[in-house]
Protein backbone atom coordinates (compact mmCIF):
# COMPACT_ATOMS: atom_id res chain seq x y z
CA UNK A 1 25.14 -49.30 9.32
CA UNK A 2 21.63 -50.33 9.80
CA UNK A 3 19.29 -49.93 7.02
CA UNK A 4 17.25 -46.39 6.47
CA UNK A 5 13.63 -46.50 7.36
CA UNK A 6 12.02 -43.69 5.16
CA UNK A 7 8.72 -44.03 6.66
CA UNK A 8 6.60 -41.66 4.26
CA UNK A 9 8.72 -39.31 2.75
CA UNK A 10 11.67 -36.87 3.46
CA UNK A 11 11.15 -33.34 5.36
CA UNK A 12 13.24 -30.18 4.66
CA UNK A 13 13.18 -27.87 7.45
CA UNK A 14 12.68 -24.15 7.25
CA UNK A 15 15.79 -22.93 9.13
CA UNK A 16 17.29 -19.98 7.42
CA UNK A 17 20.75 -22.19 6.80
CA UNK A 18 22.69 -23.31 4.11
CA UNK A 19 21.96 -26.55 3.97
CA UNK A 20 18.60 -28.37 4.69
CA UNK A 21 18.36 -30.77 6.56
CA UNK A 22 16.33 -33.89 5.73
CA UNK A 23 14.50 -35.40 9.05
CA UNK A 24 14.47 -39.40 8.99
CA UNK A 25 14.17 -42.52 11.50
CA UNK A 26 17.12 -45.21 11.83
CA UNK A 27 16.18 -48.60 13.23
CA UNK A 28 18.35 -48.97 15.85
CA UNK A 29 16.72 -51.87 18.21
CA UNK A 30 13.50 -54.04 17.82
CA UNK A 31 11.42 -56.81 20.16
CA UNK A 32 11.31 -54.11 22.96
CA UNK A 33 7.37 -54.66 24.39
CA UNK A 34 5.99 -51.51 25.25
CA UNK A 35 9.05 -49.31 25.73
CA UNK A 36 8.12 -45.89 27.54
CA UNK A 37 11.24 -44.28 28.24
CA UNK A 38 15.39 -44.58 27.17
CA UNK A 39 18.34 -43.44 29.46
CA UNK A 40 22.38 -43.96 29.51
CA UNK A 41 24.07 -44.61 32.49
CA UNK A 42 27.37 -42.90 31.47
CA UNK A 43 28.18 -45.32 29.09
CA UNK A 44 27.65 -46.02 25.32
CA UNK A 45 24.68 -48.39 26.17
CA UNK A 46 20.64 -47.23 26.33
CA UNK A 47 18.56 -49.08 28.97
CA UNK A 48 14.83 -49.04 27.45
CA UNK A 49 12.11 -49.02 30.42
CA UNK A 50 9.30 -51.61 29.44
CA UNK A 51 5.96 -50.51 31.28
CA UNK A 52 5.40 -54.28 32.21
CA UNK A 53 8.05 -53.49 34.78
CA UNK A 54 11.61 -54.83 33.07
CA UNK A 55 14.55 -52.84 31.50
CA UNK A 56 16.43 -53.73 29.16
CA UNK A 57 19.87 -52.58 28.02
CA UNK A 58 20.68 -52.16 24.31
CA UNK A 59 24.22 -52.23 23.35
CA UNK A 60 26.02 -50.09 20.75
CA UNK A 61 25.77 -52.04 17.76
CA UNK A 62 22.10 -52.36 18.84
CA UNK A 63 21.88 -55.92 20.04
CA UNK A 64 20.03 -56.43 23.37
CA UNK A 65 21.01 -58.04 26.05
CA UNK A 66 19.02 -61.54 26.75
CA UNK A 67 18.27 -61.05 30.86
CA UNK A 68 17.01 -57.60 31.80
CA UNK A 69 19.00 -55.43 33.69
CA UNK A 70 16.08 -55.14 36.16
CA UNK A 71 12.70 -57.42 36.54
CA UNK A 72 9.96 -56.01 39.11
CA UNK A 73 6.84 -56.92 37.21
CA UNK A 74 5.96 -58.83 40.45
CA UNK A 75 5.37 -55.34 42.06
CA UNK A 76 3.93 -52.71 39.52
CA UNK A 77 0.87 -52.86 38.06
CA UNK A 78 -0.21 -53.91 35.19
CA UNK A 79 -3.79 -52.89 34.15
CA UNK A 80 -4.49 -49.72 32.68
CA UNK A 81 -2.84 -47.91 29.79
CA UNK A 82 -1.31 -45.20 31.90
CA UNK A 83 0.23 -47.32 34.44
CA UNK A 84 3.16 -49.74 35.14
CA UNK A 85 6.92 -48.77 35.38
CA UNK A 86 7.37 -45.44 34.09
CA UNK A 87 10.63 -43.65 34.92
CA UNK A 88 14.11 -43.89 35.19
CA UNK A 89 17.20 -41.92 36.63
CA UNK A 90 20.82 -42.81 37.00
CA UNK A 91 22.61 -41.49 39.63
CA UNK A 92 25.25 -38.94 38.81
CA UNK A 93 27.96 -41.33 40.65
CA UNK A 94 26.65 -44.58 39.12
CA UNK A 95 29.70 -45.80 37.96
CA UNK A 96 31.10 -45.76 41.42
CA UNK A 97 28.22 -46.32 43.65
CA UNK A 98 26.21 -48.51 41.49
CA UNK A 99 22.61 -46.49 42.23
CA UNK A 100 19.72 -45.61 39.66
CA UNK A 101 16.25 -44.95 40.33
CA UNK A 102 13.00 -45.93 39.21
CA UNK A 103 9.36 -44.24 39.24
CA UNK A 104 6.52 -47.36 39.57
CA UNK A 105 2.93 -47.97 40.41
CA UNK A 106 2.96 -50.56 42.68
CA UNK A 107 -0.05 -53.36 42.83
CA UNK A 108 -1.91 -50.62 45.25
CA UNK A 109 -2.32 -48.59 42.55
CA UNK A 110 0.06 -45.60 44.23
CA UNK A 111 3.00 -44.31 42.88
CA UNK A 112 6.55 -45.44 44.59
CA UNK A 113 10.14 -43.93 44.10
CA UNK A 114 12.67 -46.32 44.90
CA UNK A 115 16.52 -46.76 45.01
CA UNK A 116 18.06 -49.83 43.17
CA UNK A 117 21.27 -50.95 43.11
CA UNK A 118 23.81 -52.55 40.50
CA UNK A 119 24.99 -56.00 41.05
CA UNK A 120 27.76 -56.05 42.53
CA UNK A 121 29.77 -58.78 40.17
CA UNK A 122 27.69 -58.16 36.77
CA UNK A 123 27.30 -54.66 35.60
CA UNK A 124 24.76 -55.59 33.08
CA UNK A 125 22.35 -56.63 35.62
CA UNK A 126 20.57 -55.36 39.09
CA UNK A 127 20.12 -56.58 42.47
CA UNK A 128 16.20 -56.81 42.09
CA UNK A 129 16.51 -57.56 46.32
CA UNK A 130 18.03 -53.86 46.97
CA UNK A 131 14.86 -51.52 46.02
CA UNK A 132 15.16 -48.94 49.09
CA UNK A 133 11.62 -47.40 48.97
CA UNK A 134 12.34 -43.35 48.57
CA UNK A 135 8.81 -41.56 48.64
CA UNK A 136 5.64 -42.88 47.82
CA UNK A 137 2.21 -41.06 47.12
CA UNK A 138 -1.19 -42.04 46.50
CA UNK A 139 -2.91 -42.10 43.49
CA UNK A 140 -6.76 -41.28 43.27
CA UNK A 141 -7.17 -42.80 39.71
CA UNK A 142 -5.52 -44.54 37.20
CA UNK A 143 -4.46 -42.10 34.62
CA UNK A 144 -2.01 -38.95 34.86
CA UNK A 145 0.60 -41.03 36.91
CA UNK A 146 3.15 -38.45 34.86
CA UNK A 147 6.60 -41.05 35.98
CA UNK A 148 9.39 -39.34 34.26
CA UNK A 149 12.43 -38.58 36.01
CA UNK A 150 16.15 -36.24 35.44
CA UNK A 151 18.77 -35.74 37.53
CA UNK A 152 20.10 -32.13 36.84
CA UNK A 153 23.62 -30.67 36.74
CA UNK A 154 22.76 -29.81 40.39
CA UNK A 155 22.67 -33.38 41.27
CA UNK A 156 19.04 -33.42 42.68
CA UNK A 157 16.58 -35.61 41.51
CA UNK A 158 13.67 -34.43 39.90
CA UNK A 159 10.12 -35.98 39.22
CA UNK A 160 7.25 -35.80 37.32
CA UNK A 161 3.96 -36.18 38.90
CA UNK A 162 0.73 -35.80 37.00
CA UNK A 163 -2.65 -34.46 38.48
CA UNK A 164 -3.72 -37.67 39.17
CA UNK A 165 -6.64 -38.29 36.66
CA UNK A 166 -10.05 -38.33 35.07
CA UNK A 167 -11.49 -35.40 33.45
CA UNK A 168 -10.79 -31.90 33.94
CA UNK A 169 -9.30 -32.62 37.49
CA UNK A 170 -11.95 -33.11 39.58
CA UNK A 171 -10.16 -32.65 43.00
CA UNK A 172 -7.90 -29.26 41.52
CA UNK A 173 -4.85 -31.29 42.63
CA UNK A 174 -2.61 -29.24 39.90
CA UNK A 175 -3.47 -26.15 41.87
CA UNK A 176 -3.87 -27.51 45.41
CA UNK A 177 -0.04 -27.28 46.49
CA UNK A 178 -0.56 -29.20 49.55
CA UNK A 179 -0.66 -32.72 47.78
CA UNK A 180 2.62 -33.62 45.57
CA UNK A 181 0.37 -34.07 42.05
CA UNK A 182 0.41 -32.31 39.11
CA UNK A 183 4.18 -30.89 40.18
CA UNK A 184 7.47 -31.81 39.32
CA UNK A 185 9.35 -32.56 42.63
CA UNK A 186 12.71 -31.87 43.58
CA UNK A 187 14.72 -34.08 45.95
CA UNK A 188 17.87 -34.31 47.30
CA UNK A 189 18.30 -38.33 47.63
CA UNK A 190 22.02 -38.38 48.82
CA UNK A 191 20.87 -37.42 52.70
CA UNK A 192 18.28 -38.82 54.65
CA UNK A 193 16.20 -37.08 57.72
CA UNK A 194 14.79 -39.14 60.51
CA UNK A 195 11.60 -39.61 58.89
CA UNK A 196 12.32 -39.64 55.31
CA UNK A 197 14.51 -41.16 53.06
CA UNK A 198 15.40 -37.60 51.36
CA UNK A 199 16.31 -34.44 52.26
CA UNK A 200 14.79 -30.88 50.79
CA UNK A 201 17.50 -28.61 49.12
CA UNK A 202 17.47 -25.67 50.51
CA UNK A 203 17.22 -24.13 47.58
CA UNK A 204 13.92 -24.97 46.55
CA UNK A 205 11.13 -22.21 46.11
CA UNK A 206 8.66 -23.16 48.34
CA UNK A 207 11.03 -24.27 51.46
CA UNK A 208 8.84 -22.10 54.80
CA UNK A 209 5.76 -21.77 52.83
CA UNK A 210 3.07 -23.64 54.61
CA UNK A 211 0.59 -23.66 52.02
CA UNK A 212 3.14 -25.75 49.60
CA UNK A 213 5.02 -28.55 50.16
CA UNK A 214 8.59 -28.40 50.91
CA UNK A 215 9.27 -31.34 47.74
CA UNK A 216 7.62 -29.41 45.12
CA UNK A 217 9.77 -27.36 42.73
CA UNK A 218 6.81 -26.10 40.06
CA UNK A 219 2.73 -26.72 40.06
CA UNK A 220 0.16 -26.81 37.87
CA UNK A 221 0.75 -29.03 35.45
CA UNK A 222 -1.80 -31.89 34.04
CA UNK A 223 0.27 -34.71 32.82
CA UNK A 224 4.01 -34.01 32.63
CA UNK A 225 4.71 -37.35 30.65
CA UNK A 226 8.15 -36.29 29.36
CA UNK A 227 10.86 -33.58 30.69
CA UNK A 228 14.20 -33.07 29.90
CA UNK A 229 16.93 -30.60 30.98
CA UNK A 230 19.34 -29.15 27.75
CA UNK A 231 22.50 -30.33 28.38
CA UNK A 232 24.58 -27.41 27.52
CA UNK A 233 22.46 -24.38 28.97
CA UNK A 234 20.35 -26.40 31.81
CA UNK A 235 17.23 -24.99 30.80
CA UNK A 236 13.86 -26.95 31.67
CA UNK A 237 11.98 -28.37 28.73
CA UNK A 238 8.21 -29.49 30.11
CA UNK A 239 6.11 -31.12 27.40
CA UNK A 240 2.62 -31.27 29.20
CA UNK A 241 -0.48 -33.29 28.24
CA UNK A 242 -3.71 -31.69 27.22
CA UNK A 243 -7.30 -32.18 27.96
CA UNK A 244 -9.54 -31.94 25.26
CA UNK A 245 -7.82 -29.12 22.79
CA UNK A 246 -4.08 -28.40 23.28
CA UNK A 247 -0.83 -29.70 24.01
CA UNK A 248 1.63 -27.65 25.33
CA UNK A 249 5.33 -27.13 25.15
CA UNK A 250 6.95 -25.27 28.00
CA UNK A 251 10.80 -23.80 28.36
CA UNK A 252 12.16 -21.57 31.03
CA UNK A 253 15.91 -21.19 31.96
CA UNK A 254 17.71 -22.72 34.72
CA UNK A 255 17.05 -19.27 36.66
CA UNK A 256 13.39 -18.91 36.34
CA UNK A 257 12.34 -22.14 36.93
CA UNK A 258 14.19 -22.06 40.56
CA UNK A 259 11.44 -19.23 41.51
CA UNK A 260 9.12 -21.97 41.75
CA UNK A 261 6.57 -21.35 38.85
CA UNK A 262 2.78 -22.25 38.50
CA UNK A 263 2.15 -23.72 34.67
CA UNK A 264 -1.52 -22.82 35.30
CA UNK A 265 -3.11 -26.18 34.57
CA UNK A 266 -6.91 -26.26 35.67
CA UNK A 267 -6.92 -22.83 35.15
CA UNK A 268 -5.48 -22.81 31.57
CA UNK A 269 -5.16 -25.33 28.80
CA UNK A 270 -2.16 -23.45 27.39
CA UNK A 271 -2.72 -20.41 26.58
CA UNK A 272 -6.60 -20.47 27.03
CA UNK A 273 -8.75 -19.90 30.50
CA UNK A 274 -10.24 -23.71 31.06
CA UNK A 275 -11.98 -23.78 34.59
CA UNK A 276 -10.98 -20.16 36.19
CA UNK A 277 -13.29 -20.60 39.38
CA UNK A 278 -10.78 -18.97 42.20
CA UNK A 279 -8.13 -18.58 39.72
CA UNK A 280 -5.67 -15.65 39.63
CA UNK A 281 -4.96 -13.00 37.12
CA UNK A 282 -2.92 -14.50 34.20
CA UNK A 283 0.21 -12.85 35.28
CA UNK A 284 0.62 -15.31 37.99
CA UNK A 285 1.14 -18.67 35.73
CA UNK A 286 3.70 -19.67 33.14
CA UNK A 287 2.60 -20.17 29.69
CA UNK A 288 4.21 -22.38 26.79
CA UNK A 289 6.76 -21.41 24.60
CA UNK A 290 4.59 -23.52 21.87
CA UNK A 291 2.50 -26.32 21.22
CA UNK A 292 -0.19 -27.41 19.10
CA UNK A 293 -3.96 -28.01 19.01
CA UNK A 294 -5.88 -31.12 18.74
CA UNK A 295 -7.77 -30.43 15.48
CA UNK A 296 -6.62 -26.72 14.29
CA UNK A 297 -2.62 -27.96 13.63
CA UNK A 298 -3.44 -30.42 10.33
CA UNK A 299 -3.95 -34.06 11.08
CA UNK A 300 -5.54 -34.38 14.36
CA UNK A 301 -3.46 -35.15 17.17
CA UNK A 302 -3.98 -35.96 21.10
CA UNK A 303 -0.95 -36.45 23.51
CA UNK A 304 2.06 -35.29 23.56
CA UNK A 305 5.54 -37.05 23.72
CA UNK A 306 8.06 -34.65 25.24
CA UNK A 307 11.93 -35.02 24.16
CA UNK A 308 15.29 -33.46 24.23
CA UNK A 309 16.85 -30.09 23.02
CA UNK A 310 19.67 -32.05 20.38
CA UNK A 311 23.26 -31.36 20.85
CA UNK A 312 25.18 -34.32 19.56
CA UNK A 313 27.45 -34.12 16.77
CA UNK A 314 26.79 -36.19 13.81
CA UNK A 315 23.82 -34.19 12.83
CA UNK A 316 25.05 -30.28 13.17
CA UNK A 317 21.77 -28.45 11.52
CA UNK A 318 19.49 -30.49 14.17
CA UNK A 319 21.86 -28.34 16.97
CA UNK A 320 19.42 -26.57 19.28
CA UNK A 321 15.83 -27.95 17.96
CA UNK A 322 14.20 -29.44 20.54
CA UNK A 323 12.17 -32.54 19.57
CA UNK A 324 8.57 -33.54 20.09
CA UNK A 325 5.88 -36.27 18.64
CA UNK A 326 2.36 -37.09 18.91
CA UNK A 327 1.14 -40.06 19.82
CA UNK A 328 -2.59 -39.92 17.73
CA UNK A 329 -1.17 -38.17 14.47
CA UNK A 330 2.41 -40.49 14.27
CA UNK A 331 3.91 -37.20 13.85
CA UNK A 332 7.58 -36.38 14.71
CA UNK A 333 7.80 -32.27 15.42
CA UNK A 334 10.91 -30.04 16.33
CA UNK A 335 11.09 -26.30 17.60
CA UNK A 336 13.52 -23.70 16.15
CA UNK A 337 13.97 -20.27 17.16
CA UNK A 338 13.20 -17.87 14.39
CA UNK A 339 15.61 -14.79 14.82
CA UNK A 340 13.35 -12.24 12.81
CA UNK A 341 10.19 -13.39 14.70
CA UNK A 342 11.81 -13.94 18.23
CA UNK A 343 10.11 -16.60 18.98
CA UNK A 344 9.82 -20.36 18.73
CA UNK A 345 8.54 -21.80 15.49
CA UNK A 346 7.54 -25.33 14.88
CA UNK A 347 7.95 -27.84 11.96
CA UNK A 348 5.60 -31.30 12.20
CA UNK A 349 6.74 -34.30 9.62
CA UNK A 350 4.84 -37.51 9.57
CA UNK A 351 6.21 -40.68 9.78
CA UNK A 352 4.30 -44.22 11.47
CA UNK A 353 4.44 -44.76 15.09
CA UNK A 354 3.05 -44.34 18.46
CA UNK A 355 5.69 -42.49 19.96
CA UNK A 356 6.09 -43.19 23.90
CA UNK A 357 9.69 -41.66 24.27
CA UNK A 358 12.37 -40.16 23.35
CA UNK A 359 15.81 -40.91 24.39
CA UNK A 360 19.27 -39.61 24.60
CA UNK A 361 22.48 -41.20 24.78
CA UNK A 362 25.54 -39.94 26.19
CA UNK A 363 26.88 -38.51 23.26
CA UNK A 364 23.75 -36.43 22.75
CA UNK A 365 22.59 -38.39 19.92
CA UNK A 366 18.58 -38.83 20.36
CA UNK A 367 16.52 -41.92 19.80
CA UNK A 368 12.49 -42.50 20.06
CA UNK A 369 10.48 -45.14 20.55
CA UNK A 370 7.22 -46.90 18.72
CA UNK A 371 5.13 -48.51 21.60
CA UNK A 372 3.48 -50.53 19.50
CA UNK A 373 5.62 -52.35 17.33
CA UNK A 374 8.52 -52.56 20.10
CA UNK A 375 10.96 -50.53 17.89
CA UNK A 376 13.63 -47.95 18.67
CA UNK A 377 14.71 -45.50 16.35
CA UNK A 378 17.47 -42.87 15.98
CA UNK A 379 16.99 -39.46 14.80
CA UNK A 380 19.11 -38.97 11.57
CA UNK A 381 19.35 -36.16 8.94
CA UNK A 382 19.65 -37.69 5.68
CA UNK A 383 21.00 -34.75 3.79
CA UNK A 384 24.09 -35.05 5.96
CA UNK A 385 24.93 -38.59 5.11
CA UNK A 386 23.93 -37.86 1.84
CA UNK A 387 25.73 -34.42 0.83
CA UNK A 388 28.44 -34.30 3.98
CA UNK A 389 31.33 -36.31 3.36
CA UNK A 390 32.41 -36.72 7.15
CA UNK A 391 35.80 -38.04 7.20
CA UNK A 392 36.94 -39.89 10.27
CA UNK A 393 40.64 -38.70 9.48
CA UNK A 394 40.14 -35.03 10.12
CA UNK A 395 39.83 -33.92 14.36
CA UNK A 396 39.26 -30.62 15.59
CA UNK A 397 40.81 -29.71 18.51
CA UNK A 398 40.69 -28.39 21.10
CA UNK A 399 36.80 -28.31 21.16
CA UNK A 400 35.57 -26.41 22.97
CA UNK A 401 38.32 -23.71 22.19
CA UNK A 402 38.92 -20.16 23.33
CA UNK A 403 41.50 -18.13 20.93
CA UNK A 404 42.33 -21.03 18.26
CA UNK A 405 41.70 -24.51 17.64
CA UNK A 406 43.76 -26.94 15.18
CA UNK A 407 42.85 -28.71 12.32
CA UNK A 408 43.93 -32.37 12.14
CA UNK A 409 43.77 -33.60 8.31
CA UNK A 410 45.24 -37.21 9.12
CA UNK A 411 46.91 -39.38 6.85
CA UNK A 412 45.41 -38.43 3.80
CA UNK A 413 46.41 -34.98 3.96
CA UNK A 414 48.46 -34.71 0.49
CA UNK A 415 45.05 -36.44 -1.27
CA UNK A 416 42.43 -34.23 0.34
CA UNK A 417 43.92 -30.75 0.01
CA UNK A 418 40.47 -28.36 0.54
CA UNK A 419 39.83 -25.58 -1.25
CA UNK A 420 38.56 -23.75 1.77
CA UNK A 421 37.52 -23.42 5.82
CA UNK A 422 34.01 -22.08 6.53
CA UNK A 423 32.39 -21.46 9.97
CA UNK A 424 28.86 -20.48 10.09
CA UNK A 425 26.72 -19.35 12.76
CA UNK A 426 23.32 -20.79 13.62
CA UNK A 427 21.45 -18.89 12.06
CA UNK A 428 23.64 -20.11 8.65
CA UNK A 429 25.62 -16.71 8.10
CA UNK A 430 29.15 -17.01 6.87
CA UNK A 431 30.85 -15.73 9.78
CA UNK A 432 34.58 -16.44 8.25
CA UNK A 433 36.28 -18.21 5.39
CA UNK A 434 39.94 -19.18 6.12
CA UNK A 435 42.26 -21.22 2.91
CA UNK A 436 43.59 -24.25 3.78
CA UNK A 437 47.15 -24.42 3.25
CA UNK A 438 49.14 -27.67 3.09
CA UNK A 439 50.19 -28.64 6.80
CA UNK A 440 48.82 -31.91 8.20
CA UNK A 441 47.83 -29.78 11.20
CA UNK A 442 46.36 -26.03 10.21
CA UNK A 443 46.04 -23.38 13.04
CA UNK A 444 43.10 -21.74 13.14
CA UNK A 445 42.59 -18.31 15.04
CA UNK A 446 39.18 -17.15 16.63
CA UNK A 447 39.60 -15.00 18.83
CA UNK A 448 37.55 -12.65 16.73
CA UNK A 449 34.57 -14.35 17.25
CA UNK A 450 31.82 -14.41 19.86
CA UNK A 451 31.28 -16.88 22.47
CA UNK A 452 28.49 -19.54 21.58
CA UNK A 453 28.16 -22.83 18.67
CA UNK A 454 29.22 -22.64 15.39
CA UNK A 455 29.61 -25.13 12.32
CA UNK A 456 32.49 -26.00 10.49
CA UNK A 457 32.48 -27.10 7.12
CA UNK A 458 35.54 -28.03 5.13
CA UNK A 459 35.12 -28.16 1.38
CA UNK A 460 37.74 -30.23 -0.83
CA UNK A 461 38.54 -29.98 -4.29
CA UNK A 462 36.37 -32.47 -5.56
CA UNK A 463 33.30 -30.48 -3.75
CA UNK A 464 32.97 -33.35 -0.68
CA UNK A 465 32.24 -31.50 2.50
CA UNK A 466 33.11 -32.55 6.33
CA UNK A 467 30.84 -30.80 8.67
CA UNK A 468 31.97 -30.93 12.54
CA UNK A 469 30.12 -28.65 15.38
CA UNK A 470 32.74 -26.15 17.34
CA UNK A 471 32.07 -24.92 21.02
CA UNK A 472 33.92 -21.20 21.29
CA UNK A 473 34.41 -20.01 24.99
């Protein structure tokens, strides 16, 4: 175990549970230079995007591989703090066809999509010769290049484009739905037509519309620098840039955002009118969920760092808050929904970094990065590790489960007899209590219970807990 980086001081979230959970940084991987974004390929590594136009592959243990998995520095730009290599996306089928993607601005100053491949005799590197040029499109300054890409469980690819700069955006690309900035794209990159190297799905919004292009799946956004889709419910999670006043945090399901929806961005700066010349009435845009001001939400803050709804499970009180950071104020935020409220509060916590990304591996554990210093970090919650006991001898399975599940105490069954079975719901109610009786394996029935998450916590006599996340159909 690496050693615990407490960074200013501990932070105790105020989720109605019964335990609190205690926000803190791992190091996890250092001498990265100027890593902007993290992705897994399907395995248990992380390959770290540098902007200077490598990436790197961290292992499990957190070593780093000596060559890069990919070197284009050669081809992508290097001047300007916005620019370089910003996004990457594996393919769904990598581990059979080898293919991930990258999002670059080349020495042109323009942004390219391309299609690498993997090597075909060493897995930890790629064939730097195989970039098959997807879609490019010009950029008319050098800031709000956006980059970030996803594959979704519908196996398109999708892309962030930003408005493509300077102040206020001067040329209303966010809102002009003829040019493929301030959008995030869909594509279907397993079919080509004969005159591009992608096809449209046909189920994207705008597909006959001849005031929108056929690529873009949602408009109106100003700099889109990180998105992420939750892994268990699909929803989009948009964490757009601000101007001068607000950052903005915006969330719609799987459903809504195929209706192809305008964020509102020259129009609005979240939920405020900005520039409303030839604007429509506000029921036409999409407004955030949350987000934050510059100068009205304590320390003073500037830009936005997007990052993922969390649904590992080492960490079970982090399930469902969707994580965020600042790059001005260094300060690490998450979202919770508040059942009484119905709505999304959030909880800020300071710690020292400029955070460029987060990252998530493929175990849904979730990592950020410090641009500056190089460093890589992985979300913990320190009252776990310090109050949780969790033993590696006890499984739950199945899990998911629909109807019952078992309760695998392992070898040191006749040492560890508990005093009791709890499950909780999120929102921390005691949902049912069940005695643990002395069989290795205990049977647990459920079929009383709703569909959805629940926690688990297994007290033993000498008051250590174990605390394990279980998935009810």
């Amino acid at each position: 175990m690496k050693s615990l980086i407490v960074l200013v001081f501990l932070v105790f979230t105020t989720i109605p549970f019964s335990n609190a959970q205690e926000l803190n940084l791992e190091l996890f991987a250092s001498n990265l230079d100027r890593p902007i974004s993290i992705k897994h390929a399907g395995d248990n590594k992380l390959y770290v995007v540098e902007q200077d136009g490598y990436i790197k592959i961290i292992n499990a243990d957190g070593t780093i591989q000596s060559a890069p998995f990919l070197d284009i520095d050669s081809i992508v730009i290097n001047t300007g703090n916005e620019r370089g290599l910003l996004g990457l996306a594996f393919h769904p089928d990598y581990a059979t066809n080898g293919y991930f993607f990258v999002n670059y601005i080349n020495n042109s100053g323009n942004t390219v999509i391309s299609r690498f491949s993997r090597d075909a005799t060493n897995p930890l590197l790629a064939d730097a010769s195989s970039e098959f040029i997807i879609l490019t499109y010009d950029q008319p300054y050098s800031n709000h290049n956006g980059g970030d890409m996803a594959f979704a469980s519908d196996g398109f690819l999708y892309i962030a484009s930003g408005d493509g700069g300077l102040y206020d955006d001067p040329q209303n690309n966010s809102q002009n739905t003829l040019t493929l900035l301030g959008n995030i794209l869909r594509l279907d990159i397993n079919s080509i037509t004969a005159t591009q190297n992608y096809s449209i799905p046909s189920s994207n919004p705008f597909i006959g519309d001849p005031d929108v292009r056929d690529e873009i799946f949602a408009y109106g956004l100003r700099n889109p620098w990180k998105f992420s889709f939750d892994r268990q419910t699909n929803d989009l999670w948009i964490a757009d840039v601000g101007q001068s006043g607000y950052e903005e945090i915006n969330m719609v399901s799987a459903a809504e955002a195929a209706t192809g929806l305008n964020y509102g961005w020259r129009c609005y700066e979240g939920n405020g009118p900005y520039i409303t010349d030839d604007c429509s009435d506000s029921s036409a845009y999409t407004f955030p969920i949350e987000g934050y001001s510059h100068s009205g939400d304590g320390l003073f803050k500037c830009s936005i760092t997007g990052g993922y709804r969390y649904r590992g499970t080492n960490y079970p009180n982090f399930n469902g808050l969707y994580f965020f950071a600042d790059y001005c104020s260094q300060e690490i935020g998450y979202l919770y929904y508040n059942e009484t409220t119905e709505a999304w509060d959030k909880n800020l916590s300071l710690f020292n970094g400029n955070w460029s990304t987060f990252g998530e591996d493929i175990n849904g554990e979730l990592y950020i990065a410090d641009i500056s210093s190089g460093n890589i970090y992985k979300l913990i919650d320190t009252s776990l590790s310090i109050n949780d006991n969790i033993s590696s001898n006890i499984s739950i399975y199945p899990n998911p489960t629909k109807g019952i599940f078992n309760i695998n105490f392992g070898p040191n069954n006749n040492t560890d007899i508990s005093n009791q079975i709890t499950i909780y719901n999120l929102q921390g109610k005691e949902v049912k209590v069940i005695q643990r009786n002395t069989e290795t394996i205990q049977t647990i029935n459920t079929s009383q219970l709703s569909s959805g998450i629940y926690v688990l916590k297994i007290k033993n006599q000498k008051g250590n807990q174990s605390t394990h996340k279980l998935v009810i159909h």
